[in-house]
Protein backbone atom coordinates (compact mmCIF):
# COMPACT_ATOMS: atom_id res chain seq x y z
CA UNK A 1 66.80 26.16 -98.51
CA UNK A 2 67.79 29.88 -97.81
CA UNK A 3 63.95 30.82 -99.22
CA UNK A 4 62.28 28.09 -96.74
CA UNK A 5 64.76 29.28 -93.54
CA UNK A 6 63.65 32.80 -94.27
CA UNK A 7 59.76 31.87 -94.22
CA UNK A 8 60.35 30.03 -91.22
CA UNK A 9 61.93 32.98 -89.62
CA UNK A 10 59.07 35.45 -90.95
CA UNK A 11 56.78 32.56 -89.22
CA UNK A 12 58.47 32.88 -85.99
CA UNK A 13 58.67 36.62 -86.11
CA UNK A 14 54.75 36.54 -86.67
CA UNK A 15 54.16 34.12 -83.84
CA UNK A 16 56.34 36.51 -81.59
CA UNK A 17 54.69 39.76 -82.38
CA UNK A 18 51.85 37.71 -81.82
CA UNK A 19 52.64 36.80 -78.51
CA UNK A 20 52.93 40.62 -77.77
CA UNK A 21 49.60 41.99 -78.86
CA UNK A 22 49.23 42.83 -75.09
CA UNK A 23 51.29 45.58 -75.58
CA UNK A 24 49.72 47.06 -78.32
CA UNK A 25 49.37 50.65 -79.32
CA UNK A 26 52.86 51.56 -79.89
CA UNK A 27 53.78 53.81 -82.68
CA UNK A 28 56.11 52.91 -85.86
CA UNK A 29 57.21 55.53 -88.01
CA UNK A 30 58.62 55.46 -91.59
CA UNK A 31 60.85 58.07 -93.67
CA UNK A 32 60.54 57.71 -96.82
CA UNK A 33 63.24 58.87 -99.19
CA UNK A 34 60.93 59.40 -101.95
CA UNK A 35 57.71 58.24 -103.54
CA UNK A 36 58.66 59.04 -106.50
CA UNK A 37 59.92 55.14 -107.54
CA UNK A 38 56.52 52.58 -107.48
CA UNK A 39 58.29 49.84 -105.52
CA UNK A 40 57.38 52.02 -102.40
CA UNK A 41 54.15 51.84 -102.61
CA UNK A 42 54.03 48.46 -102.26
CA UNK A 43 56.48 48.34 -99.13
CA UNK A 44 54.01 50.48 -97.49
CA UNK A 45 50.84 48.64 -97.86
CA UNK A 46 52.95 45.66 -96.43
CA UNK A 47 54.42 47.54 -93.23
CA UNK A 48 51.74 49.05 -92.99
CA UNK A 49 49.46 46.47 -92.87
CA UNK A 50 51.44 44.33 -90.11
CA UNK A 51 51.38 47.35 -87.78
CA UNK A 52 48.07 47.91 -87.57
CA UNK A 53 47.10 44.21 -87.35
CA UNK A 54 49.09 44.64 -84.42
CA UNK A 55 47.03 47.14 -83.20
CA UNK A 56 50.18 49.61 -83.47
CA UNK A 57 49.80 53.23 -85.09
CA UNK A 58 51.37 53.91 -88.65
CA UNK A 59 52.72 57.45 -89.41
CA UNK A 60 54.64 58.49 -92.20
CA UNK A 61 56.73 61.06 -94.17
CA UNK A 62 58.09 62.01 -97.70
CA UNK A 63 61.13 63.28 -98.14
CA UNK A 64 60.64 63.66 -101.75
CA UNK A 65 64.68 63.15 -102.71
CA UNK A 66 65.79 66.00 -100.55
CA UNK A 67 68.33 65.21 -97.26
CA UNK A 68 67.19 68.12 -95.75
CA UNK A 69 63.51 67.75 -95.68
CA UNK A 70 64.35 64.03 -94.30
CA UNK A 71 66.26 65.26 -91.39
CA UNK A 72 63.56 68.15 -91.16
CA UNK A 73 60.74 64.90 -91.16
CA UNK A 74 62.84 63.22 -88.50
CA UNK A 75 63.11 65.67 -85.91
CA UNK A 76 58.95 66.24 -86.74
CA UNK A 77 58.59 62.84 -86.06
CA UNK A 78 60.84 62.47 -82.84
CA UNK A 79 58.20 64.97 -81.25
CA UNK A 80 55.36 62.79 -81.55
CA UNK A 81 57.51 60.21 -79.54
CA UNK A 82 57.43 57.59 -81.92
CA UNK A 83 58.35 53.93 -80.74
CA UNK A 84 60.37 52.72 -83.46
CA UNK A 85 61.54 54.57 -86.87
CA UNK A 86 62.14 52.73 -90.15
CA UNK A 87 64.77 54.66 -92.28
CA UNK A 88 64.74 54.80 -96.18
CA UNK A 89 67.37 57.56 -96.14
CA UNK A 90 68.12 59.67 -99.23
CA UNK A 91 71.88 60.01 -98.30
CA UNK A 92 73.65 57.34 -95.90
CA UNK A 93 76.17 60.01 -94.59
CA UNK A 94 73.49 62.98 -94.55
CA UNK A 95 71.37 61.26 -92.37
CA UNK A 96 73.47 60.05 -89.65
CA UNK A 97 72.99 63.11 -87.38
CA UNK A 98 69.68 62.00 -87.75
CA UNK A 99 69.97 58.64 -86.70
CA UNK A 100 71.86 59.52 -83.54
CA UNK A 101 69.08 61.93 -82.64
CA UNK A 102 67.06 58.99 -83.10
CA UNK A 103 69.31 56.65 -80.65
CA UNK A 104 69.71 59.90 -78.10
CA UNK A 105 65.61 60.52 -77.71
CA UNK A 106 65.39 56.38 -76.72
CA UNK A 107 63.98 55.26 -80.08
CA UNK A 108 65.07 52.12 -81.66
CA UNK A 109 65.83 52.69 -85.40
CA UNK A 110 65.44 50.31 -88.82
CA UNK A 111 67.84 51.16 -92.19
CA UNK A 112 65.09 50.18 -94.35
CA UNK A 113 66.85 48.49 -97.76
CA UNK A 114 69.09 51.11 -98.04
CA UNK A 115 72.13 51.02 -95.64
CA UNK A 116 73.40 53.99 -93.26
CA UNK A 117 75.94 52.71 -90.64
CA UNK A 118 75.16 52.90 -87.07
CA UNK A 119 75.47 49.93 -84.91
CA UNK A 120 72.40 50.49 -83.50
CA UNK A 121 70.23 50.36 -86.07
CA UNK A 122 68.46 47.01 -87.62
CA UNK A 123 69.63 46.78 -91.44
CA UNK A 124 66.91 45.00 -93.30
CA UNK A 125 67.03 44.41 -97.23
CA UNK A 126 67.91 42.40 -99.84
CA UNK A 127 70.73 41.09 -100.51
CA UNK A 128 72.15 43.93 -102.59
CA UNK A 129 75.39 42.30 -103.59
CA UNK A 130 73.43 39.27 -104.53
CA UNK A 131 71.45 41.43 -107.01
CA UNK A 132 74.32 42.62 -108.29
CA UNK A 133 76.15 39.23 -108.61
CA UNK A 134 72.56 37.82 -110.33
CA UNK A 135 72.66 40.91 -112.68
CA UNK A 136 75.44 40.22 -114.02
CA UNK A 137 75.67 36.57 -114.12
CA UNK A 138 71.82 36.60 -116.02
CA UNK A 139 74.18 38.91 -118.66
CA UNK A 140 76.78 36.55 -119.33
CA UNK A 141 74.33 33.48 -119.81
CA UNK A 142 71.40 34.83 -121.62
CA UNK A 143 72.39 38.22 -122.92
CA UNK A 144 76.40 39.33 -123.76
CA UNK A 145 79.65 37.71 -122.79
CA UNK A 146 81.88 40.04 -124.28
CA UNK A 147 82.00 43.39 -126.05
CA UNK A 148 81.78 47.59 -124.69
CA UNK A 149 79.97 47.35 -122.01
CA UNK A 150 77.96 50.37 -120.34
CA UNK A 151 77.39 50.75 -116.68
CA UNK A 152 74.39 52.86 -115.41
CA UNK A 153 74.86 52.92 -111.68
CA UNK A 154 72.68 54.62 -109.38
CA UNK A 155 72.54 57.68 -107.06
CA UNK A 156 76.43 57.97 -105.61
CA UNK A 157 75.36 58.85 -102.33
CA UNK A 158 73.15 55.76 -102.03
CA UNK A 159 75.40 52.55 -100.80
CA UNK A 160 73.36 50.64 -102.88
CA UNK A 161 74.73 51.77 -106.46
CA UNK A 162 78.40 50.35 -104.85
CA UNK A 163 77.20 46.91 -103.34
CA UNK A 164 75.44 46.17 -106.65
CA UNK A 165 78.67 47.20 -108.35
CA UNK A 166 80.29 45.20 -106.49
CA UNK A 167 78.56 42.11 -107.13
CA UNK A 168 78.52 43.20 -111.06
CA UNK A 169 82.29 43.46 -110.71
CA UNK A 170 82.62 40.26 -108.95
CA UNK A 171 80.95 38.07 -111.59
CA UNK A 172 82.82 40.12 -114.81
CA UNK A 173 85.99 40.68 -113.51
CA UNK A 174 87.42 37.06 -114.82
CA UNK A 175 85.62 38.23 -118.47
CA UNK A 176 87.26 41.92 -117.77
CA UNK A 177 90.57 40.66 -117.54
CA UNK A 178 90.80 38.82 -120.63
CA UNK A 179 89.27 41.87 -122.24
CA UNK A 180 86.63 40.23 -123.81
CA UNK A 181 84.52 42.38 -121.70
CA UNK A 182 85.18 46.60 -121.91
CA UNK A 183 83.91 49.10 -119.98
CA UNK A 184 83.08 51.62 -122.36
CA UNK A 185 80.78 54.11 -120.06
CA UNK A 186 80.50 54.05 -115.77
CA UNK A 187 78.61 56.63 -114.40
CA UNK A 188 76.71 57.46 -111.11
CA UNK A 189 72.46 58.33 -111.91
CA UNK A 190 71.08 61.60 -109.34
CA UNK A 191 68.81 60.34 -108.11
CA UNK A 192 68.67 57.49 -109.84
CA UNK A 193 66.06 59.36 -112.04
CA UNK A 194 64.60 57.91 -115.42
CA UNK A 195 65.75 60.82 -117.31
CA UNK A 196 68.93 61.12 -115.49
CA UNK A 197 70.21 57.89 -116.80
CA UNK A 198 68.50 58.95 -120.19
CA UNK A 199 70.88 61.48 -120.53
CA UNK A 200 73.72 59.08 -119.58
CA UNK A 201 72.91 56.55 -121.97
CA UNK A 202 72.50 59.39 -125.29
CA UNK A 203 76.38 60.31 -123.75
CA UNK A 204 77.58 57.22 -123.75
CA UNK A 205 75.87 55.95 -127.08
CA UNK A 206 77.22 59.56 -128.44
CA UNK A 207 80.88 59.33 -127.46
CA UNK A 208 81.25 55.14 -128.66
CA UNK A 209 79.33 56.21 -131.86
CA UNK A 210 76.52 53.88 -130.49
CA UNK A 211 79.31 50.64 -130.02
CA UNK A 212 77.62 49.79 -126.94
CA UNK A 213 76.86 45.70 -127.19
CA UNK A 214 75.36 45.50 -123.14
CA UNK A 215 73.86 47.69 -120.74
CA UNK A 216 74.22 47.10 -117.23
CA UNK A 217 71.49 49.34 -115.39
CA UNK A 218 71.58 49.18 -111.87
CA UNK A 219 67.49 49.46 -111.37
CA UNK A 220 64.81 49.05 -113.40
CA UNK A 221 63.38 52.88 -112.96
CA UNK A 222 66.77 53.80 -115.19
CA UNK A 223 66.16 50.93 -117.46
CA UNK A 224 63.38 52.50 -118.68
CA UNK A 225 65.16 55.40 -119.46
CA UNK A 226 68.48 53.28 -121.21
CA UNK A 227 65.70 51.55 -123.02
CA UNK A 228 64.69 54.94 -124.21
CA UNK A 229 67.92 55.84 -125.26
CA UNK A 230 68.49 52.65 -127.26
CA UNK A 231 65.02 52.67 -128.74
CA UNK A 232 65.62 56.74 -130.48
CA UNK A 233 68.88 54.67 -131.97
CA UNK A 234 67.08 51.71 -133.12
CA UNK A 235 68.98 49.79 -130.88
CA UNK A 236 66.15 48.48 -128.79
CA UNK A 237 65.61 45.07 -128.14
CA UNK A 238 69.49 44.41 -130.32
CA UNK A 239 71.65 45.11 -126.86
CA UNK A 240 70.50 43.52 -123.66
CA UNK A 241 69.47 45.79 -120.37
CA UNK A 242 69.57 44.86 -116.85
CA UNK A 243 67.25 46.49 -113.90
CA UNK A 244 65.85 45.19 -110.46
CA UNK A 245 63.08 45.92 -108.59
CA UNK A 246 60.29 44.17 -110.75
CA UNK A 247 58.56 47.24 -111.61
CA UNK A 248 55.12 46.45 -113.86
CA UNK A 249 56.78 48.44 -117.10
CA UNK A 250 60.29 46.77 -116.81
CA UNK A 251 58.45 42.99 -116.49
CA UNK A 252 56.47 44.00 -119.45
CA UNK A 253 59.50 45.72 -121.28
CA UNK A 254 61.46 42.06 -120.56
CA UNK A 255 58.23 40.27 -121.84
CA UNK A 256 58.78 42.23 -125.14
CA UNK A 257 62.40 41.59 -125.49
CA UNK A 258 63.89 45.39 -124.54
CA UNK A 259 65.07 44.42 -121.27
CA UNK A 260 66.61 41.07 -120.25
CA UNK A 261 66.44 40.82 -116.82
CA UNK A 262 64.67 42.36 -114.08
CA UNK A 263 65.96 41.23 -110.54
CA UNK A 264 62.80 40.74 -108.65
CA UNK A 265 62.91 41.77 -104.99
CA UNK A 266 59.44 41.11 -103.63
CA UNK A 267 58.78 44.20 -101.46
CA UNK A 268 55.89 42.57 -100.17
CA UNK A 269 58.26 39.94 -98.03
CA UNK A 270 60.50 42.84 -97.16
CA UNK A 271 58.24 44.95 -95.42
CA UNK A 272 56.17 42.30 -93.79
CA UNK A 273 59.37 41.04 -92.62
CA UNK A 274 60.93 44.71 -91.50
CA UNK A 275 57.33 45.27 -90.21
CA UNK A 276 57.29 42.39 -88.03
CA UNK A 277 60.82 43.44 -87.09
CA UNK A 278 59.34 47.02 -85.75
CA UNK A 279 56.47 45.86 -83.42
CA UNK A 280 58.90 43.25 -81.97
CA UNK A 281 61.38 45.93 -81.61
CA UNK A 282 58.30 48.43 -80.15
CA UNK A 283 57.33 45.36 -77.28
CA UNK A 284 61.07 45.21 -76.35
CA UNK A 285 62.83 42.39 -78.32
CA UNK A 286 66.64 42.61 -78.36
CA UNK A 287 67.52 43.25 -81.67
CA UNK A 288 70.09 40.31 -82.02
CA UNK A 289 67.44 38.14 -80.67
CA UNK A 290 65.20 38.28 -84.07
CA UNK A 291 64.72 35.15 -86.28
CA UNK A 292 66.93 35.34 -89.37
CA UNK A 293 69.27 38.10 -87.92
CA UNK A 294 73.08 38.15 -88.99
CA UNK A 295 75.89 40.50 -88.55
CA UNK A 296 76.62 42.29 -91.53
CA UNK A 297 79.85 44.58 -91.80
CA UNK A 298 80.46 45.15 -95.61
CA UNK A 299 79.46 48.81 -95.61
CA UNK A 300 81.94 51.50 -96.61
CA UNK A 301 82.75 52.42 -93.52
CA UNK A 302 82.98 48.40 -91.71
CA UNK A 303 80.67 49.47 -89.06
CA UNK A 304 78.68 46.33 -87.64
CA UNK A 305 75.15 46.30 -87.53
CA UNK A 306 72.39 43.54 -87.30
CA UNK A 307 70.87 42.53 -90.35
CA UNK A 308 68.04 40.68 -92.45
CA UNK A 309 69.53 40.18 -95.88
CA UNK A 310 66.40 38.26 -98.15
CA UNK A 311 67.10 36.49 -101.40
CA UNK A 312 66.01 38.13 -104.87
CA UNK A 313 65.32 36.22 -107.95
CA UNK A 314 66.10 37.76 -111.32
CA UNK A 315 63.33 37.42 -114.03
CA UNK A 316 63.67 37.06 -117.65
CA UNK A 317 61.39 35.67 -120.11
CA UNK A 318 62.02 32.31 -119.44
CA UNK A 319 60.72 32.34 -115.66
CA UNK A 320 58.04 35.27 -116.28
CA UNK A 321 55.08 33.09 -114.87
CA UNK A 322 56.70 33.36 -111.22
CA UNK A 323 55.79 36.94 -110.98
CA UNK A 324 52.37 36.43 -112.28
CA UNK A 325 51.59 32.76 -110.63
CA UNK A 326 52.80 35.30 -107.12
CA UNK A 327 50.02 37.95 -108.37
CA UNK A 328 52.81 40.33 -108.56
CA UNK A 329 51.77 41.39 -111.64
CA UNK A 330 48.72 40.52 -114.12
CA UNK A 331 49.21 38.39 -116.99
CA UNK A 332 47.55 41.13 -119.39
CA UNK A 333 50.14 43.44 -117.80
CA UNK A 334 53.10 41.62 -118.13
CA UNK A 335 52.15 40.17 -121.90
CA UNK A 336 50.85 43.56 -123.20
CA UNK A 337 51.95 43.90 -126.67
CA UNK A 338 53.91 40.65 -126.87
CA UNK A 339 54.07 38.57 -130.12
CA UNK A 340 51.74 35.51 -129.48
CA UNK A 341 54.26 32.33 -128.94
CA UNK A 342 57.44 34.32 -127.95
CA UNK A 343 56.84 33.96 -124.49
CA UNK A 344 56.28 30.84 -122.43
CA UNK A 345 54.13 32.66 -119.82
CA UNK A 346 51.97 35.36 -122.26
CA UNK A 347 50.99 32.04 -123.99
């Protein structure tokens, strides 16, 4: 029901930027935190996309995992009196001064899937707890219930790493407190880098004398390098990995049995939907007038801001097809290397 409510509201959205194609040629502008991570690639070619279709100008910039250069991009991009800005910010504190230079030159501002707290921003994403809570719960019923756990969390000054914590948390506390479940390793990932969380995995495998029976990775970029990790032990494939995102590799890497779950967040929806959100923002619309907006308040700070939270939809081998029936991904991609027969969906 929450799925079809959410495609009526993209509908709606549609119909109302639509309506405002009059007022065309405004200009939307995106700061990217980093290309670094595929995922964005994708949420580009879908804002992108709706923009221009709206006969609205697309401008972008990189700050290639550096707070500075973002806030450097920002005030570049405040000059060329932009309509609308759509944040992916590096580091939710760091960029606030930002964001009220934003507000202060008149320009209506998006926290694109990753959270910094002004109330008058837009906060669109994914339901980040949810992944979190899906995570976890795809753990206890297809991977590990109990043992030394390891938790790979992401960048700490991204408040993403702590609301999928917090929905990890939520769903193994009850398993935590019996002590059937240990944590055994927690650390924060800079940037949450491959071969950052690499590193953190050898530690952790180093200092349990590799007694680690689950690995809870908070994205699927740092699965790849736990998986790494595990695999120089001979411990691939033996203890279970989570990640999110749906990133080609880690879908292939859960086809082969590596990784157990990749929470799939369909970037495609989100930036259609956050795209929509900016030209209807650009021709006026009140921000608490958009379909599917909530208030959302469970930020570290408890500042409240509008929101668009979407539903994600973890992926293991057992629902692999929905990623390639939604041309996500290829089948060849997603089955390369897998055992014929092992896999419902490689056939």
């Amino acid at each position: 029901m929450k799925k079809f409510v959410l495609a009526l509201a993209g509908a709606a959205l549609a119909m109302s930027v639509s309506s405002n194609a009059l007022a065309a040629g405004k200009t939307i502008a995106v700061s990217w935190k980093t290309f670094q991570e595929e995922r964005w690639k994708t949420d580009e070619a879908a804002i992108k996309a709706v923009v221009e279709a709206a006969g609205d100008k697309y401008i972008s910039t990189d700050a290639q995992g550096s707070a500075q250069k973002q806030a450097a991009d920002i005030e570049g991009l405040i000059a060329q009196k932009v309509d609308v800005f759509l944040v992916v910010a590096f580091d939710s504190d760091a960029i606030l001064p930002s964001i009220e230079k934003i507000s202060n030159a008149g320009i209506k501002s998006i926290a694109y899937d990753v959270q910094f707290e002004d109330p008058n921003a837009l906060y669109v994403t994914f339901d980040n707890v949810g992944v979190g809570r899906a995570m976890a719960k795809t753990m206890l019923e297809k991977g590990k219930s109990e043992g030394n756990f390891a938790f790979i969390k992401g960048d700490k000054g991204d408040p993403n790493a702590t609301f999928l914590f917090t929905g990890i948390t939520e769903v193994l506390k009850e398993n935590m407190d019996a002590g059937k479940i240990k944590n055994v390793c927690e650390t924060f990932t800079d940037g949450w880098k491959p071969d950052n969380a690499q590193k953190n995995m050898e530690q952790c495998l180093t200092a349990n004398d590799n007694k680690v029976d689950a690995v809870i990775s908070e994205n699927d970029g740092m699965a790849g390098g736990v998986v790494a990790a595990l695999e120089a032990q001979g411990l691939a494939g033996t203890v279970p990995v989570t990640g999110q995102d749906g990133d080609k590799a880690a879908l292939n890497r859960v086809a082969l049995g590596t990784q157990l779950v990749s929470v799939w967040k369909d970037s495609r929806v989100l930036g259609k939907v956050a795209g929509e959100a900016a030209v209807a923002l650009a021709n006026g619309a009140a921000m608490d007038s958009l379909p599917g907006v909530s208030k959302f308040n469970s930020g570290k700070k408890g500042v409240e801001m509008n929101s668009i939270l979407l539903e994600p939809n973890p992926i293991t081998r057992d629902n692999l097809n929905e990623v390639i029936d939604a041309g996500w991904i290829s089948k060849d991609e997603a089955c390369a290397g897998v055992k014929a027969g092992t896999v419902p969906a490689c056939g």
